[in-house]
Protein backbone atom coordinates (compact mmCIF):
# COMPACT_ATOMS: atom_id res chain seq x y z
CA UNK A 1 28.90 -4.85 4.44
CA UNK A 2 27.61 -1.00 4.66
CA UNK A 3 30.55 1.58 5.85
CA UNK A 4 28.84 3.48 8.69
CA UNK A 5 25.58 1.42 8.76
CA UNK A 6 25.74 0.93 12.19
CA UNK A 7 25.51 4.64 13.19
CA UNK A 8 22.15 6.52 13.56
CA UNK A 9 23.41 9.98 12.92
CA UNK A 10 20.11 11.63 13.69
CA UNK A 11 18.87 9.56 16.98
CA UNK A 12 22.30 10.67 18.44
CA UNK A 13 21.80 13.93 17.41
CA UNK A 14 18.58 14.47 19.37
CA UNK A 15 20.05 12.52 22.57
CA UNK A 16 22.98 14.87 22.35
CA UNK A 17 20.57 17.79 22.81
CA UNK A 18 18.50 16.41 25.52
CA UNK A 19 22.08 15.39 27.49
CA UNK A 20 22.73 18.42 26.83
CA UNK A 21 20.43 20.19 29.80
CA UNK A 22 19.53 22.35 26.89
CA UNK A 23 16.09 24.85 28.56
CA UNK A 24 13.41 24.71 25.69
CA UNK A 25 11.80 27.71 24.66
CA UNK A 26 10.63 26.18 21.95
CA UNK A 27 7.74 24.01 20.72
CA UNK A 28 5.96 21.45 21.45
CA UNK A 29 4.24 22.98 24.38
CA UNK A 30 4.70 20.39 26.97
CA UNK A 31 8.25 21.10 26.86
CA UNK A 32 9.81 17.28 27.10
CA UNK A 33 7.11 16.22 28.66
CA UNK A 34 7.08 18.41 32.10
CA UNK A 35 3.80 19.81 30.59
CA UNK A 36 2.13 16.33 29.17
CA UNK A 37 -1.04 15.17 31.35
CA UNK A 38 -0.18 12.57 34.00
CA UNK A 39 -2.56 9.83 31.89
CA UNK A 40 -0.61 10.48 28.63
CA UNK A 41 2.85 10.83 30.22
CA UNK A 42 2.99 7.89 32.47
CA UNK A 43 2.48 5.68 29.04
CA UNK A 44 4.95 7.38 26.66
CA UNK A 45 7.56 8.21 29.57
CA UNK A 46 9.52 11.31 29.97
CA UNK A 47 12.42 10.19 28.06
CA UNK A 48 10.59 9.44 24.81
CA UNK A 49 8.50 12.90 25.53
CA UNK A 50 12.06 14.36 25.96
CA UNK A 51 12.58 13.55 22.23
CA UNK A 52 9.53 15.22 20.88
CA UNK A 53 11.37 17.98 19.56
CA UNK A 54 11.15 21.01 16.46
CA UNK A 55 12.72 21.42 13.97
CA UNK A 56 16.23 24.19 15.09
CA UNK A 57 19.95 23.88 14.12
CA UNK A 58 20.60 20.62 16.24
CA UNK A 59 17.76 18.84 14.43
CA UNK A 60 18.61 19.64 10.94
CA UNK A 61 15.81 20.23 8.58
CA UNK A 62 13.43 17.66 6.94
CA UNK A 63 12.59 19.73 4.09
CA UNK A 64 16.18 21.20 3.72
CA UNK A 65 18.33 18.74 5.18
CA UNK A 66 22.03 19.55 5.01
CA UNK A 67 22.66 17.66 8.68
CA UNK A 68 21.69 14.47 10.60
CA UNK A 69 18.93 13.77 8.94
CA UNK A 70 20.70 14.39 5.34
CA UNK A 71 23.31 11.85 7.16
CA UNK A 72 20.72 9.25 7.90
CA UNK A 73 18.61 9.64 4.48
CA UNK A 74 22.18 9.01 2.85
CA UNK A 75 22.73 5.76 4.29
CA UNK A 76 19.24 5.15 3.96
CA UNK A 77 20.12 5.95 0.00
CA UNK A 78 23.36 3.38 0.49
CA UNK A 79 21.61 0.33 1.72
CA UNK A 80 18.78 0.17 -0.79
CA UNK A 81 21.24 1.12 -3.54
CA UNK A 82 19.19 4.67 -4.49
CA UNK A 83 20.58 7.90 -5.94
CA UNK A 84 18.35 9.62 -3.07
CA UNK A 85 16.41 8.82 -0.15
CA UNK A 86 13.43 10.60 1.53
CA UNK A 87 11.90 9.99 5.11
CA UNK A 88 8.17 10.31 5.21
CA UNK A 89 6.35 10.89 7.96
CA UNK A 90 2.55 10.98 6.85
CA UNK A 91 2.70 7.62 5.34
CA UNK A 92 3.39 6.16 2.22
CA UNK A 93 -0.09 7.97 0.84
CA UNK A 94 2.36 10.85 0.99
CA UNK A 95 4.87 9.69 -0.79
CA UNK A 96 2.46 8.88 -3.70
CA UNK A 97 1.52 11.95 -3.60
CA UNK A 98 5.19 13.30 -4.03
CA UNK A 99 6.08 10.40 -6.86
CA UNK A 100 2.60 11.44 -8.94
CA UNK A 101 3.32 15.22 -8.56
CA UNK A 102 6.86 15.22 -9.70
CA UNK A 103 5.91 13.53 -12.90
CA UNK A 104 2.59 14.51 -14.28
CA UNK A 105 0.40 17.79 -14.04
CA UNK A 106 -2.85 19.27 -15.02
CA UNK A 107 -3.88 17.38 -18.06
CA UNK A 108 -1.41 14.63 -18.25
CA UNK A 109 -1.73 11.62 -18.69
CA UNK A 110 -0.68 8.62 -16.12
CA UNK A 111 -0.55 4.83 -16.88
CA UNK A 112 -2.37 3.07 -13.13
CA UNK A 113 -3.39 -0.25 -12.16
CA UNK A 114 -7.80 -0.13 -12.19
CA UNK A 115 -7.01 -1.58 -8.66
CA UNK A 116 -5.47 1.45 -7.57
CA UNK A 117 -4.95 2.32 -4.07
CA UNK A 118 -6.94 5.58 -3.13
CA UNK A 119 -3.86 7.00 -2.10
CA UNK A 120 -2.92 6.68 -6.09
CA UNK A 121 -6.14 7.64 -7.11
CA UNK A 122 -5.78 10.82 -4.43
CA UNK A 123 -2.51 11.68 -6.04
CA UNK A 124 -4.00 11.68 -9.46
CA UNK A 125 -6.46 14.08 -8.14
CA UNK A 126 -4.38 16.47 -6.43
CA UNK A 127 -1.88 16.49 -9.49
CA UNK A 128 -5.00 16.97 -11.49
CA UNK A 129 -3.34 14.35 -14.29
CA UNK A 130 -5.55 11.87 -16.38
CA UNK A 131 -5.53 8.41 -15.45
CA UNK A 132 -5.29 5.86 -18.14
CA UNK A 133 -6.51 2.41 -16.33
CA UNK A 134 -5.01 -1.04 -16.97
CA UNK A 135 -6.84 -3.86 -15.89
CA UNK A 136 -5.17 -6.64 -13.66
CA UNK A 137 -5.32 -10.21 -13.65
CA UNK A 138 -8.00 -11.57 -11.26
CA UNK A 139 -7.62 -15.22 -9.80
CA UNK A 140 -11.30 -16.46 -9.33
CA UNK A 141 -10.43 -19.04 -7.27
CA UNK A 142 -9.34 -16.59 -4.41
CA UNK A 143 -11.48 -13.41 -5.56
CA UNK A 144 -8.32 -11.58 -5.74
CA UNK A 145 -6.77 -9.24 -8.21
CA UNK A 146 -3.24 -9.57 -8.96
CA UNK A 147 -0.46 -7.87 -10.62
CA UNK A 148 -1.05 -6.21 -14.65
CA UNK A 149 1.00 -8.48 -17.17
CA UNK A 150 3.83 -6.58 -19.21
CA UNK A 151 1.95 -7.77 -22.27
CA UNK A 152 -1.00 -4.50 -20.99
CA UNK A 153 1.43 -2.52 -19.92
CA UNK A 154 2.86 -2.50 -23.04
CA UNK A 155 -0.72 -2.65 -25.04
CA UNK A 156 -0.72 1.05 -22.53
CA UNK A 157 2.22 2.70 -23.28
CA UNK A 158 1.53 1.98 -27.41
CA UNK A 159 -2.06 3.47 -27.05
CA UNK A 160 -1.32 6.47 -24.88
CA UNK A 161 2.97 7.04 -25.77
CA UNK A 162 2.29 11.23 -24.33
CA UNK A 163 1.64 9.62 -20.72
CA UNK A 164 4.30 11.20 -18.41
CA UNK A 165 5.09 7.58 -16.82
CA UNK A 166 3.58 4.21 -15.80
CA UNK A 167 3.15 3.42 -11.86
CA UNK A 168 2.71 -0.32 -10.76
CA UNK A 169 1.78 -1.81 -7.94
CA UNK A 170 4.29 -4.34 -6.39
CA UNK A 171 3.67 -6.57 -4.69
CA UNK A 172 0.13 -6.20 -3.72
CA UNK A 173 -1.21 -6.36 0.11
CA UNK A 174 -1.30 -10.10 -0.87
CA UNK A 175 2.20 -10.17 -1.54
CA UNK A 176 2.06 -11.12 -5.09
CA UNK A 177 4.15 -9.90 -7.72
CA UNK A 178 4.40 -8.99 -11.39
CA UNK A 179 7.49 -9.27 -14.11
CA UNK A 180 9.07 -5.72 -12.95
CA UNK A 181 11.90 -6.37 -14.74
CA UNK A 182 10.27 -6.77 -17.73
CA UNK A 183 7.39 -4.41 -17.23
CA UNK A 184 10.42 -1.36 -16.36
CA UNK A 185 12.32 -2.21 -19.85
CA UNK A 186 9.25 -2.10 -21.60
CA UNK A 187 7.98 1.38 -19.83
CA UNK A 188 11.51 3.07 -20.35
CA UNK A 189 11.85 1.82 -24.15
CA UNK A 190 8.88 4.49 -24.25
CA UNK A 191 10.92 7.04 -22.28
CA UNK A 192 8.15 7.08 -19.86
CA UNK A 193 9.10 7.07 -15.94
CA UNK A 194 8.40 4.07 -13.72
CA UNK A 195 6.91 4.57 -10.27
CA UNK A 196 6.36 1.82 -8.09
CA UNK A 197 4.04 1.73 -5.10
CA UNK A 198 5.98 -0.56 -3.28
CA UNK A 199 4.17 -0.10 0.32
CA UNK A 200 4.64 -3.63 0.86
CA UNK A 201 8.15 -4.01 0.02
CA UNK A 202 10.58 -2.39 2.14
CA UNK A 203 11.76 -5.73 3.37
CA UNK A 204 12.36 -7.30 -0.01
CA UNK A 205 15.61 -6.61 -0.49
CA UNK A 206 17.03 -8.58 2.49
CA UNK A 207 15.04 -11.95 2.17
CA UNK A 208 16.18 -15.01 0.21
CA UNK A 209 13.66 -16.08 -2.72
CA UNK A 210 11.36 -12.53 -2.41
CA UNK A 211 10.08 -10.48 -5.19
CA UNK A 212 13.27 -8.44 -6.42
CA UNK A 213 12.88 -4.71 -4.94
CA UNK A 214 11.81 -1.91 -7.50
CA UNK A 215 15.15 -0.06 -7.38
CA UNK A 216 17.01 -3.56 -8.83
CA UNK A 217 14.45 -4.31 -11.15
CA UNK A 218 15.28 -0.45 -12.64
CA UNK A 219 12.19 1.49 -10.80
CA UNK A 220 12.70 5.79 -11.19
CA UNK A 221 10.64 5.73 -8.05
CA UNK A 222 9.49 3.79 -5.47
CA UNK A 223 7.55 4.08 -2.22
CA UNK A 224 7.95 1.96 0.93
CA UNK A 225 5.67 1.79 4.08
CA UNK A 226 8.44 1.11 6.46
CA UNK A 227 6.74 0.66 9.02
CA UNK A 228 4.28 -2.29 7.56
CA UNK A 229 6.72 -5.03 7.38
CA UNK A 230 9.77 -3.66 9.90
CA UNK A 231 10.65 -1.67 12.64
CA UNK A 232 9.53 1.65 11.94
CA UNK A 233 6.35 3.29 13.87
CA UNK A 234 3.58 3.89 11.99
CA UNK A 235 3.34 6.54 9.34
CA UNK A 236 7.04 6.13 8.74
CA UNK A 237 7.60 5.47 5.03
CA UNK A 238 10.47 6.41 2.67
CA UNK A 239 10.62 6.90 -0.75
CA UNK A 240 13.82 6.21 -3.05
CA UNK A 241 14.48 7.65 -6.48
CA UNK A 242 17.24 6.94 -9.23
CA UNK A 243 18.46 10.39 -10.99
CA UNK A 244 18.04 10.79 -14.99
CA UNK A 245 14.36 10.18 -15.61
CA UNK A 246 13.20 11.93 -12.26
CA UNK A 247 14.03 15.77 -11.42
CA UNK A 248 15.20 15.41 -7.71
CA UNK A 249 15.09 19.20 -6.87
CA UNK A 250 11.52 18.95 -8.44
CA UNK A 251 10.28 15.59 -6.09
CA UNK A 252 12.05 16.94 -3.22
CA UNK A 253 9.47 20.32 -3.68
CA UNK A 254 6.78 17.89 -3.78
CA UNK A 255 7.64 16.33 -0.86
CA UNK A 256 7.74 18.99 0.97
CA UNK A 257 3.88 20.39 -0.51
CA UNK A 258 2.66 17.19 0.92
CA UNK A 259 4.45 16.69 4.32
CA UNK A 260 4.16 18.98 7.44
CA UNK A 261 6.37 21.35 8.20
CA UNK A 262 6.77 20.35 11.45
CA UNK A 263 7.65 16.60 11.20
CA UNK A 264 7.58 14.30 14.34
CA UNK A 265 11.12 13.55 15.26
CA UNK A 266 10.23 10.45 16.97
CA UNK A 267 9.26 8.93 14.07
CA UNK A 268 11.55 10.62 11.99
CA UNK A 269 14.05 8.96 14.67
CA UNK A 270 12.26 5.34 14.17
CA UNK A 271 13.06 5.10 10.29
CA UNK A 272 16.89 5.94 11.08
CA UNK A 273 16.89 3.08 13.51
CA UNK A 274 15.10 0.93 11.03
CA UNK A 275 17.38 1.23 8.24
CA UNK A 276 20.33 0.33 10.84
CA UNK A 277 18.70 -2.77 11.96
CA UNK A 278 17.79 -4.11 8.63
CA UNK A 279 21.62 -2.93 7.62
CA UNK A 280 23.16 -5.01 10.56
CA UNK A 281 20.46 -7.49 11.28
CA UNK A 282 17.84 -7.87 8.07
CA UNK A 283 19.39 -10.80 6.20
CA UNK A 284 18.43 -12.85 9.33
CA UNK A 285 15.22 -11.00 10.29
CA UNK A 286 13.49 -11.60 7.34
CA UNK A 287 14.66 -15.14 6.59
CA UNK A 288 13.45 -15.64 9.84
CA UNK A 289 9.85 -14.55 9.11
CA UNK A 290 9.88 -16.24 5.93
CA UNK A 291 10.77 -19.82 7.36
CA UNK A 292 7.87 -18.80 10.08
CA UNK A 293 5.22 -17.89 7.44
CA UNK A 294 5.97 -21.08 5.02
CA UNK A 295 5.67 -23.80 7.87
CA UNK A 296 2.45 -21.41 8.90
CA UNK A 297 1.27 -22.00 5.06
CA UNK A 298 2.44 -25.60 5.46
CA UNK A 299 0.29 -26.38 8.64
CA UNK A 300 -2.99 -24.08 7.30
CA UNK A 301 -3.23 -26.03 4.04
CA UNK A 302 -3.52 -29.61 6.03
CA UNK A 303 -6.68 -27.77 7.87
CA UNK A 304 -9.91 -29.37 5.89
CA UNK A 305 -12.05 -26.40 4.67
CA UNK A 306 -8.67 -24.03 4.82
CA UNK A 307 -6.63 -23.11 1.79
CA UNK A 308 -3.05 -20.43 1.80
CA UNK A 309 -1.62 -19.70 -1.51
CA UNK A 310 1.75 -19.84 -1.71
CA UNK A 311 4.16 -20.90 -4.73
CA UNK A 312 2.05 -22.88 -6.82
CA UNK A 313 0.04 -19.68 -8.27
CA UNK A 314 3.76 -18.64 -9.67
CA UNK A 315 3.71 -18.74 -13.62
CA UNK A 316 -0.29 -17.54 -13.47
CA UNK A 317 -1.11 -14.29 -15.15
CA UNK A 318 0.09 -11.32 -13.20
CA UNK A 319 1.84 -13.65 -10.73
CA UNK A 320 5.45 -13.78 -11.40
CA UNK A 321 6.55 -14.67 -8.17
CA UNK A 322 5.41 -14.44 -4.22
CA UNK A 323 5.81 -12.79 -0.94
CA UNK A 324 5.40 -15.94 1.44
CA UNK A 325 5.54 -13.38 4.56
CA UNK A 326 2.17 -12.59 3.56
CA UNK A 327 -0.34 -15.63 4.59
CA UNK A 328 -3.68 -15.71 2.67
CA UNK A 329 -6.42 -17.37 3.77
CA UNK A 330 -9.35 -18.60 1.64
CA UNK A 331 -12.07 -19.43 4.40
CA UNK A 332 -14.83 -19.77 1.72
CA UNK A 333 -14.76 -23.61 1.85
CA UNK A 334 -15.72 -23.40 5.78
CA UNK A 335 -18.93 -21.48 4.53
CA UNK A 336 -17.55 -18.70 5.96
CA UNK A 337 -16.93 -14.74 4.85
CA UNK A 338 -13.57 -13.28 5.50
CA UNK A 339 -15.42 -11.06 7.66
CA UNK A 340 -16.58 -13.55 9.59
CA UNK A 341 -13.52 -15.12 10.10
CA UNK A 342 -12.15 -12.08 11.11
CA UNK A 343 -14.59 -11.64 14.42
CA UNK A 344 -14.67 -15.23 15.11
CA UNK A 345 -10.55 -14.87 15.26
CA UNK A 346 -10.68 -11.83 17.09
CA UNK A 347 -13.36 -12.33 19.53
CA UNK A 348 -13.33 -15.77 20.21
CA UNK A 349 -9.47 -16.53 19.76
CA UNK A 350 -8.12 -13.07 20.43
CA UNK A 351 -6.46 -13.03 17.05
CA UNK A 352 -6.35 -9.57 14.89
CA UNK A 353 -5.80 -9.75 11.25
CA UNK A 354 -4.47 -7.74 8.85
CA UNK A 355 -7.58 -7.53 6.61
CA UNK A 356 -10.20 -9.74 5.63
CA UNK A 357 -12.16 -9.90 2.44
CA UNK A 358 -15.36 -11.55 0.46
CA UNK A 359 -13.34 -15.13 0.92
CA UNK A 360 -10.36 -14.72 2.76
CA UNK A 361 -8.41 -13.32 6.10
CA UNK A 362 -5.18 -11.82 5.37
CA UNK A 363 -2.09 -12.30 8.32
CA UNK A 364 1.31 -10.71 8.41
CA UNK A 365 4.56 -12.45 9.17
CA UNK A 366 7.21 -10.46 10.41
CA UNK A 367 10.61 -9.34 12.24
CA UNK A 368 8.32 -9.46 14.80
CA UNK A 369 6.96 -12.86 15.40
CA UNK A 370 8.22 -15.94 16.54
CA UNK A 371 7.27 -19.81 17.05
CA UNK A 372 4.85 -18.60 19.94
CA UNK A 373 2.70 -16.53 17.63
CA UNK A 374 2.34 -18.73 14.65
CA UNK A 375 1.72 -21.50 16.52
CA UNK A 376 -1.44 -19.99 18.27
CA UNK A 377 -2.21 -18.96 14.61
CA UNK A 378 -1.96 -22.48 13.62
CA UNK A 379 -4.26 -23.64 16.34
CA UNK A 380 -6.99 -21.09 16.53
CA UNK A 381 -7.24 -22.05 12.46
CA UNK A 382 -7.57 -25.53 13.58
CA UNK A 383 -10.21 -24.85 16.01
CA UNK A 384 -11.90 -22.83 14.22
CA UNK A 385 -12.61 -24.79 11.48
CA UNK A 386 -13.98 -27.53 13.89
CA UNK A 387 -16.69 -25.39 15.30
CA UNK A 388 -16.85 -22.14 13.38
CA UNK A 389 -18.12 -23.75 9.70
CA UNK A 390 -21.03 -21.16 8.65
CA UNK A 391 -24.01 -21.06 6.44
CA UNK A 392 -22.34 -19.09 3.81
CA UNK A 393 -23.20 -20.52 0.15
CA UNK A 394 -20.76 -18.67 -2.16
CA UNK A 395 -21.87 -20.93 -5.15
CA UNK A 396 -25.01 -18.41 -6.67
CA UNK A 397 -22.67 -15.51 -6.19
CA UNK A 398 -20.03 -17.49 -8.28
CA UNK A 399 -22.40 -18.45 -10.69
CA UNK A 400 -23.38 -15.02 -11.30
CA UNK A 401 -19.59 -13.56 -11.51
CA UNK A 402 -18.57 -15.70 -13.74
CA UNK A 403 -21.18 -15.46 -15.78
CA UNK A 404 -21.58 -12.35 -16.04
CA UNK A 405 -20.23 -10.42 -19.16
CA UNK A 406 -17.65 -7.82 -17.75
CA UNK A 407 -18.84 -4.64 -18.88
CA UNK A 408 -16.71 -2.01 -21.82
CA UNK A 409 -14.10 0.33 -19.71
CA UNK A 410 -15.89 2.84 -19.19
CA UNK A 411 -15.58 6.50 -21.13
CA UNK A 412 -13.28 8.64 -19.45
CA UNK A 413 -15.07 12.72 -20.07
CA UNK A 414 -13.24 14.54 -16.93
CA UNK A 415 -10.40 14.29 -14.83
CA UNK A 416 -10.73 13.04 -11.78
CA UNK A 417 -10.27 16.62 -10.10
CA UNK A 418 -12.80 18.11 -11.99
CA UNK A 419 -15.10 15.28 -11.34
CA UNK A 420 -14.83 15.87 -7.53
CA UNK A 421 -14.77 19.83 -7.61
CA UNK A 422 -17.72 20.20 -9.76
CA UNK A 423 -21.24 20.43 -9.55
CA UNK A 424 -22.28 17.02 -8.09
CA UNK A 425 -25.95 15.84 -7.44
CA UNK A 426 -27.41 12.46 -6.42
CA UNK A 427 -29.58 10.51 -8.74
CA UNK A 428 -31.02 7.24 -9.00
CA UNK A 429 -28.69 4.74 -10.15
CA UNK A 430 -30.72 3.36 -12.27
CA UNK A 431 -31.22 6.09 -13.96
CA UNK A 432 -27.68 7.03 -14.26
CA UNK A 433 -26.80 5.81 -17.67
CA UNK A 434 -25.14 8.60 -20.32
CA UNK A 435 -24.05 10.95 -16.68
CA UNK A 436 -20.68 11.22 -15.27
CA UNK A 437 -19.60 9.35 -12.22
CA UNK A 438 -18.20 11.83 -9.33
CA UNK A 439 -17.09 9.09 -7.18
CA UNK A 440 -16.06 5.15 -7.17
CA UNK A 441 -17.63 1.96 -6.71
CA UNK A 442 -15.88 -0.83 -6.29
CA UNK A 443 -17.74 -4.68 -6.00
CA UNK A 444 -15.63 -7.63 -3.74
CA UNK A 445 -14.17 -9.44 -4.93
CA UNK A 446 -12.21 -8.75 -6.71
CA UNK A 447 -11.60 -4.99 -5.66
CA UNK A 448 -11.36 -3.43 -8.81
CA UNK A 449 -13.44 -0.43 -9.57
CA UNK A 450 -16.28 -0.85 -12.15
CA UNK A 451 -16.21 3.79 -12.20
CA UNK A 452 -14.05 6.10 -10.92
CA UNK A 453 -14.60 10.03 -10.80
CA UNK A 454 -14.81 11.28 -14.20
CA UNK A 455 -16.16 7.95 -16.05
CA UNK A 456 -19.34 8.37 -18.09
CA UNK A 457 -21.89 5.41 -16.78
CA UNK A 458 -22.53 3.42 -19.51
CA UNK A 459 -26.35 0.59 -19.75
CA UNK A 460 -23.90 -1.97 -19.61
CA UNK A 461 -22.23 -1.14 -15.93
CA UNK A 462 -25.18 -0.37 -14.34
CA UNK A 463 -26.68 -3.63 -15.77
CA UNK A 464 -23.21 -5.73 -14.61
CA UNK A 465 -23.64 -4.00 -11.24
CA UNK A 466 -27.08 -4.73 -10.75
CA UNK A 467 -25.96 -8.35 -11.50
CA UNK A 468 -23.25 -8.05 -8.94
CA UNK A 469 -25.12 -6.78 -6.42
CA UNK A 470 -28.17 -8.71 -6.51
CA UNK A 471 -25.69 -11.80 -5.65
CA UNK A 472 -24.63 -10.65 -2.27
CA UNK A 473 -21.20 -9.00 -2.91
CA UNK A 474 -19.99 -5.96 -1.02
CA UNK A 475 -19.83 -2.82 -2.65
CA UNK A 476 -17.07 -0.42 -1.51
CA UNK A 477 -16.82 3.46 -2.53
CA UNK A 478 -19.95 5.23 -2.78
CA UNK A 479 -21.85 7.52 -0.74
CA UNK A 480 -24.71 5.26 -0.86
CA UNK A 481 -23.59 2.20 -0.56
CA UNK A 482 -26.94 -0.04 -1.00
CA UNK A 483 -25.94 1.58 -4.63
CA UNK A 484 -29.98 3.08 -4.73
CA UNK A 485 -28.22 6.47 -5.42
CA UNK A 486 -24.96 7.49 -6.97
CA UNK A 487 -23.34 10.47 -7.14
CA UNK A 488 -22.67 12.06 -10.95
CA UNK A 489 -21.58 15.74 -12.09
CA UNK A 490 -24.36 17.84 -12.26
C-alpha cells in the first residue's frame, strides 16, 4: 500500500556502520559495549550495545536531519498522511512541549482541557502562555472525566477569540473520545490552531471501528506515545504536523530546545521499526487486539460485582465514540478501591495494571497480547471477585459529590510561570481564601483540578474541598497532601 514502507532506512544505516569494523573514537564511553560492566552487558548483549551510537555523518542528525533519519521520519510522514514527521525520544511530554511552544508565548493565551495532563500544564509553563480552562464531561457512574463537548469549545474560542490555538485531549487514557471533527471545524472557523495530545492514539489509524486519528479529523498538530500502544521502546513518541496554520521551521526549533542533543539511537532505531511494522503488519495487529479486548469486556461484564464500559456510553456527553483496546474496570460494586484491586491483582494473581483509580483498574490490550493473556485476565477477575469483595462503602462519598455544589472557576491573577517562580510560602488552607494558588490540587475522582498555579482561592473551593475531602477521596497535587497546608504566592 506504502512505496518503500518496508525499508528502515536508519536501522540499516547503523548496522552498516557496525559491519563495517568501523574503530570508535567516539562516544558513548563503553565503546559498543567492550567497556559496559559484565552485569549490565550480559542483559543488553553486545550487539544491541554495538548500536548505542552518536550522532556523526553515518547517523545523520536528529535535530538537522538531511539523511536516514530524514528518510525514516518521511515515511513516518507517508503512513500517517502528515506534511512532517518528528521522532521523539524523551516522550510524548516532549513533544507537548514542542506543539505548546511553537504556538503560544509569554502572555498568550491557550484554550486546555481542566483535566490537563501535567505534561500540558508543564508546557504552558515553560512557554509562559495563559491557560484558558474548559471543563470536561464527567460520568459519575465511573468517576471519570471524559472528553470537552464542541458546544465549550466553541463557548471558548467566542470568549477568548486572541487565544493562539485550542489543544484537546483525544482519546483519554480511558480511551474515550470526543467529536474531533467537529471540535477542529469549529477551532479553525476562529483561525485558531488545533493541537491534539493524542498519546494514546498512535494505533488509531490502523484499527476497524476506532476513534478517527487527529491528522484525518484536520488536527495542525498532534502527539503520539508510540511506544504505549505498539512496538516502540519506551520514551519513543512522534509528533506529526500539517503545514499552513503551524510554522514547521519554528516547531522543528522547539523540538530541538526540548530534546537532547545527543538522542539514543536505539530508540531512535525502535520508532523506525515501528512505523514499518504497523505499515506492513498494523491492519491485522490492531484488529487483533481489538477482537481480544471486546471478548475480554464481554467475559468481565458477566462477573457479578464487575462492570467494563464499552459502546453503550457512545452518544453521552464528551463521548463520541470508544477505544475498546482500552478495558476499564469499575471494581466499586465488589467494595473495593481501584487501588486495592490493583495489589490484590498484582500480588496475589501476578497481574500489573496500567493504572488504577478511586473505582476502577485500568488494562491495556495490545499488539502484544494474545488468548493466553486475556484469558488469565479473565480468570484472576473471576477469582477475585469470589474472595477479594472488601469493606469499601462508596455510598457517603457519593452522597457528598453529588451533592455538593461545584464551586465558580476559579480567578485566574498570574500565569502559571509566574505562579511557580515567585515568592511562594505555605499557609493554612483554611485560611487561604482571597491568596493565589502556586501549585495544583486535584480530588479523585474525577481528576480534574479544583486550582492550578496562578488561580486566586476563592470561600467557595476551599469550602467544596473541605467537603471532598472529609468524604474519603484522594487528593493528588499538593505539597501537603492531607491539604492542612497549601502553597500560595507570597
Amino acid at each position: 500500500m506504502y512505496s518503500r514502507q518496508t525499508d528502515t532506512p536508519l536501522l540499516k544505516a547503523m548496522q552498516k556502520y557496525v559491519a563495517d569494523g568501523v574503530m570508535p573514537f567516539h562516544t558513548p564511553g563503553h565503546k559498543q559495549g567492550k567497556g559496559m560492566h559484565p552485569v549490565l552487558e550480559n542483559i543488553l548483549g553486545r550487539a544491541t550495545l554495538a548500536l548505542d551510537l552518536a550522532l556523526m555523518e553515518d547517523m545523520d542528525d536528529l535535530h538537522e536531519p538531511h539523511g536516514c533519519i530524514k528518510e525514516a521520519q518521511d515515511l513516518t510522514a507517508q503512513l500517517y498522511g502528515a506534511d512532517h514527521s518528528f521522532f521523539v525520544v524523551n516522550g510524548t511530554t516532549g513533544g507537548i512541549y514542542a506543539m505548546i511552544l511553537a504556538v503560544a508565548g509569554p502572555g498568550d493565551k491557550i484554550i486546555v482541557p481542566r483535566n490537563a495532563h501535567r505534561s500540558i500544564i508543564g508546557g504552558i509553563i515553560l512557554s509562559g502562555a495563559i491557560p484558558v480552562f474548559m471543563q470536561p464531561e464527567v460520568d459519575s457512574e465511573l468517576g471519570l472525566a471524559m472528553g470537552v463537548t464542541p458546544e465549550t469549545v466553541a463557548m471558548a474560542v467566542q470568549l477568548h477569540p486572541e487565544a493562539k490555538g485550542v489543544l484537546i485531549i483525544n482519546p483519554t487514557y480511558y480511551g474515550v473520545a470526543t467529536d474531533l471533527k467537529k471540535i477542529v471545524d469549529i477551532v479553525h472557523a476562529h483561525s485558531m490552531v488545533v493541537m491534539v495530545d493524542e498519546a494514546h492514539g498512535p494505533h488509531l489509524k490502523f484499527g476497524d471501528c476506532l476513534p478517527v486519528q487527529a491528522l484525518d479529523a484536520g488536527a495542525d498538530m498532534c502527539a503520539q506515545s508510540t511506544h504505549k500502544i505498539i512496538g516502540a521502546m519506551t520514551q519513543c513518541s512522534i509528533v506529526h504536523c500539517r503545514e499552513g496554520r503551524i510554522r514547521v521551521p519554528h516547531l522543528k526549533s522547539m523540538l530541538q530546545l526540548v530534546q537532547s542533543t545527543s538522542p539514543n539511537y536505539i530508540m531512535l532505531a525502535s520508532l523506525d521499526v515501528a512505523r514499518m511494522q504497523m505499515a506492513t503488519q498494523g491492519y491485522d495487529l490492531v484488529n487483533r487486539a481489538i477482537k481480544l479486548a471486546e471478548w475480554t469486556r464481554s467475559e468481565i461484564n458477566k462477573i457479578p460485582g464487575l462492570y467494563c464500559f464499552g459502546r453503550e456510553k457512545i452518544g453521552n456527553p464528551g463521548v463520541h465514540s470508544i477505544d475498546p483496546t482500552k478495558v476499564t474496570v469499575t471494581v466499586k460494586g465488589l467494595g473495593l478501591q481501584g487501588a486495592e484491586a490493583e495489589r490484590i491483582l498484582r500480588h496475589k494473581y501476578n497481574i500489573q495494571v496500567e493504572l488504577s483509580d478511586m473505582y476502577n483498574v485500568l488494562f491495556l490490550i495490545t499488539l502484544g497480547d494474545g488468548e493466553l493473556e486475556v484469558q488469565t485476565l479473565v480468570r484472576a477477575l473471576r477469582d477475585m471477585a469470589e474472595h477479594y469483595s472488601g469493606k469499601s462503602d462508596f455510598a457517603a462519598m457519593e452522597d457528598v459529590y453529588a451533592a455538593t455544589r461545584y464551586p465558580a472557576p476559579p480567578e485566574g491573577v498570574l500565569s502559571p510561570r509566574d505562579a511557580l517562580f515567585g515568592n511562594t510560602c505555605m499557609v493554612p488552607f483554611q485560611q487561604s481564601a482571597g491568596f493565589v494558588c502556586a501549585e495544583i490540587v486535584t480530588f479523585y475522582p474525577p481528576g480534574i483540578p479544583l486550582l492550578c498555579p496562578g488561580e486566586r482561592i476563592s470561600q467557595d473551593i476551599i469550602d467544596y474541598c473541605t467537603q471532598l475531602q472529609a468524604a474519603g477521596l484522594h487528593i493528588s497535587g499538593p505539597e501537603d497532601y492531607t491539604l492542612k497546608t497549601i502553597k500560595v504566592v507570597d
